[in-house]
C-alpha atoms as a PDB file:
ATOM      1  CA  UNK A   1     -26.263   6.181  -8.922  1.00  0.00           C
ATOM      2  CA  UNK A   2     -25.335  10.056  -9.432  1.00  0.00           C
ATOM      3  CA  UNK A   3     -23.693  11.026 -12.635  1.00  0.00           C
ATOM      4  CA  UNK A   4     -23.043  14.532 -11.796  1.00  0.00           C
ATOM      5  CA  UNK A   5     -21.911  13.653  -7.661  1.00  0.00           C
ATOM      6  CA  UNK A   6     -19.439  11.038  -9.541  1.00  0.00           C
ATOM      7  CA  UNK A   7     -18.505  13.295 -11.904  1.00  0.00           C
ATOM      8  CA  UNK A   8     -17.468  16.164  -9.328  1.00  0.00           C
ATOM      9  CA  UNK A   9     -16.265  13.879  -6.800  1.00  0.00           C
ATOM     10  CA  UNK A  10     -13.193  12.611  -9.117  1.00  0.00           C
ATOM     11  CA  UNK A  11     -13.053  16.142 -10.452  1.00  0.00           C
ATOM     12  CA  UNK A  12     -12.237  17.417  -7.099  1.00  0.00           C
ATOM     13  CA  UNK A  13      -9.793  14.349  -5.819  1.00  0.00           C
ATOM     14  CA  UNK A  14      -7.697  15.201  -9.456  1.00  0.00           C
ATOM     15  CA  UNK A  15      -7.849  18.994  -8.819  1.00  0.00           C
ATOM     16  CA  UNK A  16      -6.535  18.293  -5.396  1.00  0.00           C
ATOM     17  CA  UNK A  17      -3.564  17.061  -6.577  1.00  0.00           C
ATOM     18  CA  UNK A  18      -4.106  12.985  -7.239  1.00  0.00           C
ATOM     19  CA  UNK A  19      -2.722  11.462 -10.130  1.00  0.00           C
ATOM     20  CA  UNK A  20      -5.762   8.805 -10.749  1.00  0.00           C
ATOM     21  CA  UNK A  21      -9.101   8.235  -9.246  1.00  0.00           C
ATOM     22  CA  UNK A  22     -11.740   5.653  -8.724  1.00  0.00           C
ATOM     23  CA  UNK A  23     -14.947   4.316  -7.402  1.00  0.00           C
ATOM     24  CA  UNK A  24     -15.572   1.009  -6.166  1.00  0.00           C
ATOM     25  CA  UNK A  25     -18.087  -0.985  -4.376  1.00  0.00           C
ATOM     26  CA  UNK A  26     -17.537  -0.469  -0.805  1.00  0.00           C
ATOM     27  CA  UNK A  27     -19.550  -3.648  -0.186  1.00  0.00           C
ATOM     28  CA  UNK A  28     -17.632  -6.247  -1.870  1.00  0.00           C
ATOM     29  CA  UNK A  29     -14.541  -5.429   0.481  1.00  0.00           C
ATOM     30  CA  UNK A  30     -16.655  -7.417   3.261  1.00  0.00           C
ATOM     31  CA  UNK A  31     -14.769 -10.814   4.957  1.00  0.00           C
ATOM     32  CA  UNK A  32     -11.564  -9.586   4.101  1.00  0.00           C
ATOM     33  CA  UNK A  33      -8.712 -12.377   4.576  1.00  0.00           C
ATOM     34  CA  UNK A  34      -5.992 -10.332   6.395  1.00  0.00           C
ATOM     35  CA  UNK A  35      -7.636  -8.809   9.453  1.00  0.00           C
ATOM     36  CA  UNK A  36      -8.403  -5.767   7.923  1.00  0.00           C
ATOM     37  CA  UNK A  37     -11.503  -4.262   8.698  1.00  0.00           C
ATOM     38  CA  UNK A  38     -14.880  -3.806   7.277  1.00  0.00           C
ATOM     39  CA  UNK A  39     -16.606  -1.040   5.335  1.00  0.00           C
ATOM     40  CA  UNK A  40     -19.783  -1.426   7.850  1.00  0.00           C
ATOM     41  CA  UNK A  41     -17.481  -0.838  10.717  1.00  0.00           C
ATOM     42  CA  UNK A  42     -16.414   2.090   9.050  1.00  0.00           C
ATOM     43  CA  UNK A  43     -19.753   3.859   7.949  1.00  0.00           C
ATOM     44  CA  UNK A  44     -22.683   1.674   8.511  1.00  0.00           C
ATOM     45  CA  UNK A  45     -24.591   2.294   5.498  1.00  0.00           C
ATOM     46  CA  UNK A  46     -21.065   2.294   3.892  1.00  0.00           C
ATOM     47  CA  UNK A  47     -21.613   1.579  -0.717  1.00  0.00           C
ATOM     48  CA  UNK A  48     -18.732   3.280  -1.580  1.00  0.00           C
ATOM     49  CA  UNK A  49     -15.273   3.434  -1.245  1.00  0.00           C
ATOM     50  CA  UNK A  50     -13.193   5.983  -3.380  1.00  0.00           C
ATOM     51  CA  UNK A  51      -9.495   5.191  -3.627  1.00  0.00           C
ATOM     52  CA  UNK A  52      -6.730   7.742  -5.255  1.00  0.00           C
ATOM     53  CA  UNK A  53      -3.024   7.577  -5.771  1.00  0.00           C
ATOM     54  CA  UNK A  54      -0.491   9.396  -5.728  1.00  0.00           C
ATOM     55  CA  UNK A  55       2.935   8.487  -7.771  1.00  0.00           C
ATOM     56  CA  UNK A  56       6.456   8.494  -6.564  1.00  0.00           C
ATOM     57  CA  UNK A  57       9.102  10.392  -8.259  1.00  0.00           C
ATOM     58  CA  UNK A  58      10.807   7.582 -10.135  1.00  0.00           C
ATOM     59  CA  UNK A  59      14.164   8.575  -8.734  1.00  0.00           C
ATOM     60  CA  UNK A  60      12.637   7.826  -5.036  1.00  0.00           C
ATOM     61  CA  UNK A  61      12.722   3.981  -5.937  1.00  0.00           C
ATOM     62  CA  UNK A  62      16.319   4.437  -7.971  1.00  0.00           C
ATOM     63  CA  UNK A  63      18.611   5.477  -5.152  1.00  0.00           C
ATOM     64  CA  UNK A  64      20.817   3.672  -3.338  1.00  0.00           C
ATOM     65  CA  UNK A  65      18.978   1.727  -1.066  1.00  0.00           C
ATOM     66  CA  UNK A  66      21.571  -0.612   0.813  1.00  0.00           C
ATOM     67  CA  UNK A  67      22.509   2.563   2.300  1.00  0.00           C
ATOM     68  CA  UNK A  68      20.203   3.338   5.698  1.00  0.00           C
ATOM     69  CA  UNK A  69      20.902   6.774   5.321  1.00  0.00           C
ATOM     70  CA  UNK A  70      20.374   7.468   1.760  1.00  0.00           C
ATOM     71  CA  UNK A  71      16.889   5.553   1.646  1.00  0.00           C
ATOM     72  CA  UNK A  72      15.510   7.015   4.729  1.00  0.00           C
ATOM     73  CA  UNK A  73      16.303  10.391   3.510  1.00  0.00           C
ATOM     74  CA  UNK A  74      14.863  10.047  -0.021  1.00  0.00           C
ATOM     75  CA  UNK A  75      12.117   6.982  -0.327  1.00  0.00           C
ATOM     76  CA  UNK A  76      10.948   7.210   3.318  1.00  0.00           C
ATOM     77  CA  UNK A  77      10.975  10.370   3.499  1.00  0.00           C
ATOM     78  CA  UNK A  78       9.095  10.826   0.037  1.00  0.00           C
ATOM     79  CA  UNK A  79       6.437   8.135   1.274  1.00  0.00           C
ATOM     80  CA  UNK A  80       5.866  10.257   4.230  1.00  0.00           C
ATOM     81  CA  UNK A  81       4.948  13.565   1.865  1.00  0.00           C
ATOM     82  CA  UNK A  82       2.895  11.104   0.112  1.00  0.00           C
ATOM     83  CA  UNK A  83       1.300   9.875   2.814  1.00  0.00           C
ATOM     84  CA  UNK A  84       0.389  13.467   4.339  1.00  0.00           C
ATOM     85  CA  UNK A  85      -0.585  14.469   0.963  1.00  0.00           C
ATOM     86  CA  UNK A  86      -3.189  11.454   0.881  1.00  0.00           C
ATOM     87  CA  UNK A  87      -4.461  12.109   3.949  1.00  0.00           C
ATOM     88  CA  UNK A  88      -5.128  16.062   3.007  1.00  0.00           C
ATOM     89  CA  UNK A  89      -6.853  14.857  -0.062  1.00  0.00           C
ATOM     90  CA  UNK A  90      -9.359  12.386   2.128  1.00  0.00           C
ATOM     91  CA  UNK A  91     -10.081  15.008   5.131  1.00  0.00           C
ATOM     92  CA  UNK A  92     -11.061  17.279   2.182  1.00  0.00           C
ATOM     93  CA  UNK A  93     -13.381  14.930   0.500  1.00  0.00           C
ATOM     94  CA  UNK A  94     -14.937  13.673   3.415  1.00  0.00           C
ATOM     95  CA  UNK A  95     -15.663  17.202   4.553  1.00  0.00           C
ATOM     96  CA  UNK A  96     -16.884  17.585   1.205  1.00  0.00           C
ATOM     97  CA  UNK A  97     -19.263  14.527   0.974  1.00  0.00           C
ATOM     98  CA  UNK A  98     -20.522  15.416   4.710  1.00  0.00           C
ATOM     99  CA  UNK A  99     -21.935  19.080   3.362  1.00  0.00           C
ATOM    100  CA  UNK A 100     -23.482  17.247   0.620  1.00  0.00           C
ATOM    101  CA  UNK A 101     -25.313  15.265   2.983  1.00  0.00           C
ATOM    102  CA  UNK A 102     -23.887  11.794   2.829  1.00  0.00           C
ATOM    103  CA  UNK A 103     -21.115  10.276   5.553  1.00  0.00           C
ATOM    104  CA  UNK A 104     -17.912  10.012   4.651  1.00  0.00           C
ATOM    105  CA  UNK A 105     -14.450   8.686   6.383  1.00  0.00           C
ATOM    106  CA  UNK A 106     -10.756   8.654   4.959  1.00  0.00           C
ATOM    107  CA  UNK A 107      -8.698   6.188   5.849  1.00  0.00           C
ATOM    108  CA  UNK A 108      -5.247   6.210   6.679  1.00  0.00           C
ATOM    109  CA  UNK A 109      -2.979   5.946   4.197  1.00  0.00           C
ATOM    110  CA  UNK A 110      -0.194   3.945   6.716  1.00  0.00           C
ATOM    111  CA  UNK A 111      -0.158   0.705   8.648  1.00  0.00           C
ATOM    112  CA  UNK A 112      -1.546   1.597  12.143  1.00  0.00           C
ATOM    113  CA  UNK A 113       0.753  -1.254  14.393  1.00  0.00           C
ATOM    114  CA  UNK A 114      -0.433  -3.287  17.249  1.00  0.00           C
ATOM    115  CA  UNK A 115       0.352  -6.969  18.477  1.00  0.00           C
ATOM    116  CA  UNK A 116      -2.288  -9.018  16.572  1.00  0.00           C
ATOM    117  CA  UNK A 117      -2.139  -7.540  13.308  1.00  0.00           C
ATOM    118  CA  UNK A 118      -0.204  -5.558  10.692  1.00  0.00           C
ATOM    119  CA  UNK A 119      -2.635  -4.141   8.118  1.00  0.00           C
ATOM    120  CA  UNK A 120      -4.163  -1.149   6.895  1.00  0.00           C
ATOM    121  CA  UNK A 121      -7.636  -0.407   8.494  1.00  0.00           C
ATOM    122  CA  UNK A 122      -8.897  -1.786   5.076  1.00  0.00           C
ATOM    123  CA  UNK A 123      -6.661  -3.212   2.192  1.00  0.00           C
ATOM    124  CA  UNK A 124      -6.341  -0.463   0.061  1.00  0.00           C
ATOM    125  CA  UNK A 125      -4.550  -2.077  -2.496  1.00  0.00           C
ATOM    126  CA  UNK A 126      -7.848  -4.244  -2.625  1.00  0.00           C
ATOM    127  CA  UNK A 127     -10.051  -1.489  -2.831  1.00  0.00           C
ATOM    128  CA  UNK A 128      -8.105  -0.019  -5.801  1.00  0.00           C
ATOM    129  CA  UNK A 129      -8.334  -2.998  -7.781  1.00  0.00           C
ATOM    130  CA  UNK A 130     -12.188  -2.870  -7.055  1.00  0.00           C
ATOM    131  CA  UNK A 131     -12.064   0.995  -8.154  1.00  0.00           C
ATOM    132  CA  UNK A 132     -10.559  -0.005 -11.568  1.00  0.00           C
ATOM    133  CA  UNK A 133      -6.836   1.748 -10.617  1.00  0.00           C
ATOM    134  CA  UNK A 134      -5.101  -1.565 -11.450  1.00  0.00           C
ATOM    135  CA  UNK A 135      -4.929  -5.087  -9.968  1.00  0.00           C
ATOM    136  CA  UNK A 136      -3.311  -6.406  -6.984  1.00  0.00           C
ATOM    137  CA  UNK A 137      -0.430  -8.387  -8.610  1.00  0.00           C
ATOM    138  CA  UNK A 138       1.874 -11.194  -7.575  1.00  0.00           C
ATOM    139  CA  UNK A 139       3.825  -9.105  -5.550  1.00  0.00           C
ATOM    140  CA  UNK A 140       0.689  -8.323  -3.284  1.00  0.00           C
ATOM    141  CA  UNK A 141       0.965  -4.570  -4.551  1.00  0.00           C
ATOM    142  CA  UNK A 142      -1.022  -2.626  -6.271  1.00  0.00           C
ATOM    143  CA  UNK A 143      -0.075  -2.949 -10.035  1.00  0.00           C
ATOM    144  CA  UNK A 144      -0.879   0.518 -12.229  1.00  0.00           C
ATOM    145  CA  UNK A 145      -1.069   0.373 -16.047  1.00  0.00           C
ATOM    146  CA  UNK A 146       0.959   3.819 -15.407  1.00  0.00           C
ATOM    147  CA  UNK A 147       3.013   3.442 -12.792  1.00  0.00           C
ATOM    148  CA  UNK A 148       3.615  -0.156 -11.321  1.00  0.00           C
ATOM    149  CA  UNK A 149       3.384  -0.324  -8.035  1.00  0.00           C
ATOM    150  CA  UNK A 150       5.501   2.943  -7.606  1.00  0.00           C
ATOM    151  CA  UNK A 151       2.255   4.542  -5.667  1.00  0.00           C
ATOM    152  CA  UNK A 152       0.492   5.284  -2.378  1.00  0.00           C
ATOM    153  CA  UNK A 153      -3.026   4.751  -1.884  1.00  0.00           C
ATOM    154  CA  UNK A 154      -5.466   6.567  -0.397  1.00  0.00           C
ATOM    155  CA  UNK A 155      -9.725   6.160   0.309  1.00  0.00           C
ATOM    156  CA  UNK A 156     -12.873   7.401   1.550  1.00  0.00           C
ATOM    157  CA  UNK A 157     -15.786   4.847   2.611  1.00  0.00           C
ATOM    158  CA  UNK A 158     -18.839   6.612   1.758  1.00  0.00           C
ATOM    159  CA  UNK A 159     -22.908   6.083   1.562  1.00  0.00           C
ATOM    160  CA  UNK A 160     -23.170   8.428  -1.828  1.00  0.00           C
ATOM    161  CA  UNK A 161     -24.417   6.824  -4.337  1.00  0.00           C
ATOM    162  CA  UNK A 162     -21.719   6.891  -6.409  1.00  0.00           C
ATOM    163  CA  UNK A 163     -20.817   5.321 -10.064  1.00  0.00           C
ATOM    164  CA  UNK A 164     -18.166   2.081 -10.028  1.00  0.00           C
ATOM    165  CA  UNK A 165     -14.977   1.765 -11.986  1.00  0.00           C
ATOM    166  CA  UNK A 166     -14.187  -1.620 -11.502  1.00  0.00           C
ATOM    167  CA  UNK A 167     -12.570  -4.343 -10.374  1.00  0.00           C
ATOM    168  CA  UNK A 168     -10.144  -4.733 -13.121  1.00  0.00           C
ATOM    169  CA  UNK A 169      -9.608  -8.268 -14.090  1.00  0.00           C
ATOM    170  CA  UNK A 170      -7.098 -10.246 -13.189  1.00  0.00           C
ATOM    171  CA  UNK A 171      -4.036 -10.563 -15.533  1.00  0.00           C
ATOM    172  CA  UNK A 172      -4.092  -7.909 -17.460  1.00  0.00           C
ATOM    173  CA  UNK A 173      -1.717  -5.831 -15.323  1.00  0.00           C
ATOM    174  CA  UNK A 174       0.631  -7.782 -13.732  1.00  0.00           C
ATOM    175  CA  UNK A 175       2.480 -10.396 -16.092  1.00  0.00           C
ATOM    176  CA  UNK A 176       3.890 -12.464 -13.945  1.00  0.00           C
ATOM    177  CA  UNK A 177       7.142 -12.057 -14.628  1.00  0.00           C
ATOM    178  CA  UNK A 178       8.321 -13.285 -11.145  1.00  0.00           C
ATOM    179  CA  UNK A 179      10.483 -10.409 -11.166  1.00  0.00           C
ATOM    180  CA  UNK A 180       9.169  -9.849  -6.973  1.00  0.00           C
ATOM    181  CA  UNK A 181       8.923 -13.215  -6.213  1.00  0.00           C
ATOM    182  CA  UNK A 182      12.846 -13.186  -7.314  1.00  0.00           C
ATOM    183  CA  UNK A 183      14.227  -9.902  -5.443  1.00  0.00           C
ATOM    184  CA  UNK A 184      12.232 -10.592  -2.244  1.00  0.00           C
ATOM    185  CA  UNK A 185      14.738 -10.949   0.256  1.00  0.00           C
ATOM    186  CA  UNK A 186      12.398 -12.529   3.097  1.00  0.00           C
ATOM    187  CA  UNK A 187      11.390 -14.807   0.524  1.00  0.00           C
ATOM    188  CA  UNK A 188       7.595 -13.553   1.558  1.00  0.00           C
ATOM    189  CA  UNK A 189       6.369 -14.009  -1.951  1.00  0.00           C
ATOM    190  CA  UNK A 190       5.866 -17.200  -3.440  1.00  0.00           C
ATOM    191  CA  UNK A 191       5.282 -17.813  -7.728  1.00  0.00           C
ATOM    192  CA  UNK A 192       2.619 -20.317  -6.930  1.00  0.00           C
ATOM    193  CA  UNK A 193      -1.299 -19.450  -6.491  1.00  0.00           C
ATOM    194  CA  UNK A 194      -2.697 -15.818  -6.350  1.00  0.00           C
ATOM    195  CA  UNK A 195      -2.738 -13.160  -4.082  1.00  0.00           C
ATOM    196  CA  UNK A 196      -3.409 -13.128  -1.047  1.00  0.00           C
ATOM    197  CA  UNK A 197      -3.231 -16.694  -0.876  1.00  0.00           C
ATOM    198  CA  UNK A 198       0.815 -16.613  -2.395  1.00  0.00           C
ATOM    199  CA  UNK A 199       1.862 -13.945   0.405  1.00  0.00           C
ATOM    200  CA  UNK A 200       3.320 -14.868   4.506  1.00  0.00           C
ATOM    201  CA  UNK A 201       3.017 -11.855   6.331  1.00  0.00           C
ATOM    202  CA  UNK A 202       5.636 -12.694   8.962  1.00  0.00           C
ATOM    203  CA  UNK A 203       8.381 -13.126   6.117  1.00  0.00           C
ATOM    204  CA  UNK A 204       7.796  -9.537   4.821  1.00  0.00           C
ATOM    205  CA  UNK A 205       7.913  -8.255   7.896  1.00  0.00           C
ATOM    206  CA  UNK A 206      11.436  -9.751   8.482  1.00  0.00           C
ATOM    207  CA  UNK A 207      11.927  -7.118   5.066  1.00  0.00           C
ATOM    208  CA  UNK A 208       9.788  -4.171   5.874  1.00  0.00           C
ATOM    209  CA  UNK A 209      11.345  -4.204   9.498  1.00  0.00           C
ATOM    210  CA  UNK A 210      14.645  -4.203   8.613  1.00  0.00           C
ATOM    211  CA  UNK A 211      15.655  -6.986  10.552  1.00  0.00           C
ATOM    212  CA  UNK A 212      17.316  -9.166   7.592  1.00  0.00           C
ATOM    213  CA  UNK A 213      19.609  -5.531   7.074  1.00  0.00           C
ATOM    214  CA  UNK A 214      20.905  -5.340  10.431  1.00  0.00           C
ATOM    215  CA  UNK A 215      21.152  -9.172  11.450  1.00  0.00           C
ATOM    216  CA  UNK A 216      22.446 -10.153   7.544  1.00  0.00           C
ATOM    217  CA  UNK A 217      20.329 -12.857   8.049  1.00  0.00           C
ATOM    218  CA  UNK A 218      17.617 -12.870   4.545  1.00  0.00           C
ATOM    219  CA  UNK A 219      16.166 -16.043   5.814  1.00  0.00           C
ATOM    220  CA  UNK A 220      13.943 -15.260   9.158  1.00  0.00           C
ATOM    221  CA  UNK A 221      14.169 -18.174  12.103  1.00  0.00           C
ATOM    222  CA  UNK A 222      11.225 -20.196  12.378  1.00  0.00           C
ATOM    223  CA  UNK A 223       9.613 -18.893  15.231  1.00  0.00           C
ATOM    224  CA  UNK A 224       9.815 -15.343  13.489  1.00  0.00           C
ATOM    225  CA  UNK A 225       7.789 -17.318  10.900  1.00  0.00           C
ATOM    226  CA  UNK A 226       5.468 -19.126  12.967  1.00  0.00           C
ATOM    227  CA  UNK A 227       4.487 -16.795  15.048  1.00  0.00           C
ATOM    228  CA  UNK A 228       0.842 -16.103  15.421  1.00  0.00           C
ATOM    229  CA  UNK A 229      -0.946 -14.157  15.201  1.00  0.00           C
ATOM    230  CA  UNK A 230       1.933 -12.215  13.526  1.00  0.00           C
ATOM    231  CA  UNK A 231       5.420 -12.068  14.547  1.00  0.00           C
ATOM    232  CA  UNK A 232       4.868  -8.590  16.432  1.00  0.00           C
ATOM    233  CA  UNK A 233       4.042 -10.595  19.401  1.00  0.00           C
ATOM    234  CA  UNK A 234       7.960 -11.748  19.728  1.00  0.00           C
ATOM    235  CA  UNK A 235       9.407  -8.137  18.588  1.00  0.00           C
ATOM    236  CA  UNK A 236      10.463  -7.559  22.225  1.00  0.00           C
ATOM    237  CA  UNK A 237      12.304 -10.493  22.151  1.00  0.00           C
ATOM    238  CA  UNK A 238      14.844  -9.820  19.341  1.00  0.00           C
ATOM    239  CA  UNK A 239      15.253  -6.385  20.660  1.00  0.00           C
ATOM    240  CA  UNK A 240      17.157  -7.857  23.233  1.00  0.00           C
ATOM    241  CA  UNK A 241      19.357 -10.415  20.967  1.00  0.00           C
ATOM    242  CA  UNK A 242      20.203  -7.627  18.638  1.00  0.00           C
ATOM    243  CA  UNK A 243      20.458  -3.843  19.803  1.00  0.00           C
ATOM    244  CA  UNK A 244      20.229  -2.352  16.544  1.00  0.00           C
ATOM    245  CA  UNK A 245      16.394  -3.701  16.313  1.00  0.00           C
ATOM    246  CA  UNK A 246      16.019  -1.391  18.977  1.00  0.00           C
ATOM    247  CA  UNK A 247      17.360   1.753  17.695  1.00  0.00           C
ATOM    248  CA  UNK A 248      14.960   1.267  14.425  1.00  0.00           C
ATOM    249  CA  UNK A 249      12.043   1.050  17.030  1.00  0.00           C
ATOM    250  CA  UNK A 250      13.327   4.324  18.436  1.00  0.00           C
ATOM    251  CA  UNK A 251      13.230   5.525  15.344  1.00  0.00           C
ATOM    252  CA  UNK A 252       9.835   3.646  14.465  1.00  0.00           C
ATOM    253  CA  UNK A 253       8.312   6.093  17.920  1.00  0.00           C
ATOM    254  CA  UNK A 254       9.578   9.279  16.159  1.00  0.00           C
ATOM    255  CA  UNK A 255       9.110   9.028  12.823  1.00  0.00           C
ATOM    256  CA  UNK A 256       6.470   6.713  12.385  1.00  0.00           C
ATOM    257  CA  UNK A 257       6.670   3.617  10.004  1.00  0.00           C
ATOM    258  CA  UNK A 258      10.100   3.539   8.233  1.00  0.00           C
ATOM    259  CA  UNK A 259      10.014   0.416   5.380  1.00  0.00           C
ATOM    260  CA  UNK A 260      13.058  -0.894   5.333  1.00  0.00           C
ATOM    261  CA  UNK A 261      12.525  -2.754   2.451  1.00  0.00           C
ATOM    262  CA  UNK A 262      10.774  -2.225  -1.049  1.00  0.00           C
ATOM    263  CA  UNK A 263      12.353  -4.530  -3.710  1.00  0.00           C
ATOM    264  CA  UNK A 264       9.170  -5.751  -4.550  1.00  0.00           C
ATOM    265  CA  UNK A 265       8.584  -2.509  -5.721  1.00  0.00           C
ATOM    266  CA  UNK A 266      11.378  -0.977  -7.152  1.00  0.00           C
ATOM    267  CA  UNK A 267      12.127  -4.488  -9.259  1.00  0.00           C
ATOM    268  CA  UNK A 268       8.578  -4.830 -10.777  1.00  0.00           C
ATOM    269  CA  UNK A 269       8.397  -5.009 -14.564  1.00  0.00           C
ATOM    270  CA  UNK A 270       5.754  -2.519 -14.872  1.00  0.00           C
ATOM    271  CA  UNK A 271       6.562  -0.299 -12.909  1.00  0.00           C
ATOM    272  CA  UNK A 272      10.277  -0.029 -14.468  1.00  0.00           C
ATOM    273  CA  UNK A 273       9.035  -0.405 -18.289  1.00  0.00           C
ATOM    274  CA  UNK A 274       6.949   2.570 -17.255  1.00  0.00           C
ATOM    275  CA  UNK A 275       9.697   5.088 -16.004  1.00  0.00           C
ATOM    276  CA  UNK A 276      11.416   3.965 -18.784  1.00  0.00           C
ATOM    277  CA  UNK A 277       8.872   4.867 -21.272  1.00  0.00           C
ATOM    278  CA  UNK A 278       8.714   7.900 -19.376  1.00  0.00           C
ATOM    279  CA  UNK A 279      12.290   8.758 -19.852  1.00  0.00           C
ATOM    280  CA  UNK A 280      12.014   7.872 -23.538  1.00  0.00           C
ATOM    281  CA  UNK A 281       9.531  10.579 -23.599  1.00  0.00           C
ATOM    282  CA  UNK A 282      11.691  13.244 -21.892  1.00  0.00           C
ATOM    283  CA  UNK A 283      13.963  12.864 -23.876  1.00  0.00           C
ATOM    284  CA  UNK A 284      12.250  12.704 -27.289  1.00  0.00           C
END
């Protein structure tokens, strides 16, 4: 493994404007249990994956969020920046890997969207636990001594040689307060095993969609919820049965993904003991 290639790799991804780095092994992110992809389908001689963050403004997650308005013009819109900021940071780094002679992909920082799946090319939040950025708590999110979950993730799947940071272990982020499993409307989160395994896709899509804000319904019907492979294959059909669904899919085409929902995040402890301390500071 390269000291000095490590060293100026994380130099460069801070310099660039991330607020916290790290290396994992690529390889270990093999199998995944969500449909996500593979490193080796990514980069074939794929060892590393380096995953960055970047943190929200703590008043992003604060505002008023039962208005549509008001939380697509301030934490969707500030996700977006972060997103485009991400995705800066990984075409620089992979142009950067490529001179030194190694291949090198970012991946994107959003969910692409199709009819069998709703994931991330690879689970990001994954790979930063791997990379030592935090753990993947009960809420599914990545958890960050610093920050919570109050973050966006970004990575590049490379073949350096590069030096690991992780995984962190498990527990010694999250607490397991519940806090998530609590203020999740869908009720997509459940207290009982770990993640993945404590997480039903369908249900926070019912959240992230928006559909429990415009129908008033927090409980999704059970075809919503059994539908397989995910409940995108039946979108078309509550189009019809309630308009509004449609004019968020209009907006969907222009804007790209809008989440609709982000209790999970805005009610974990850690991340709100953190802006706290934060604050504290400030003020000190």
């Amino acid at each position: 493994m390269s000291e000095e290639l490590t060293k100026k790799v994380k130099d460069l991804v801070l310099e660039w404007g991330a607020d916290k780095v790290g290396i994992a092994d690529a390889t270990l992110a093999e199998d995944p249990p969500h449909g996500h992809g593979e490193p080796f389908k990514i980069v074939k001689s794929a060892k590393s994956a380096i995953v960055y963050v970047l943190a929200y403004p703590d008043g992003a997650l604060e505002v008023d969020h039962t208005d549509d308005l008001i939380h697509g013009g301030t934490f969707v819109a500030v996700q977006k920046m972060l997103n485009d900021e991400l995705e800066r940071i990984g075409l620089k780094l992979a142009r950067y890997l490529e001179k030194q002679g190694y291949d090198a992909t970012p991946l994107a920082p959003e969910l692409p969207r199709d009819e069998k799946r709703w994931t991330g090319v690879m689970s990001l939040r994954y790979l930063g636990q791997l990379g030592g950025l935090g753990e993947v708590g009960q809420s599914n999110l990545l958890v960050t001594p610093e920050w919570g979950p109050r973050i966006q993730i970004g990575a590049v799947i490379t073949d350096a040689p590069l030096q690991e940071d992780g995984p962190v272990l498990i527990d010694k982020v999250c607490k397991h307060c519940n806090k998530c499993v609590e203020k999740c409307p869908p009720r997509a989160i459940s207290a009982e095993n770990y993640p993945p395994y404590n997480y039903n896709i369908n249900r926070c899509m019912w959240g992230v969609n928006g559909w429990y804000r415009l129908t008033k319904v927090e409980e999704p019907p059970r075809d919503w919820v059994e539908a397989r492979p995910t409940a995108q294959i039946i979108i078309p059909k509550y189009e019809r049965q309630y308009p509004q669904i449609k004019e968020y899919q209009d907006w969907e085409q222009r804007l790209g993904f809008i989440p609709l929902c982000c209790e999970c995040m805005i009610h974990c402890t850690v991340g709100v003991k953190a802006a706290e301390k934060r604050r504290a500071k400030k003020s000190a």
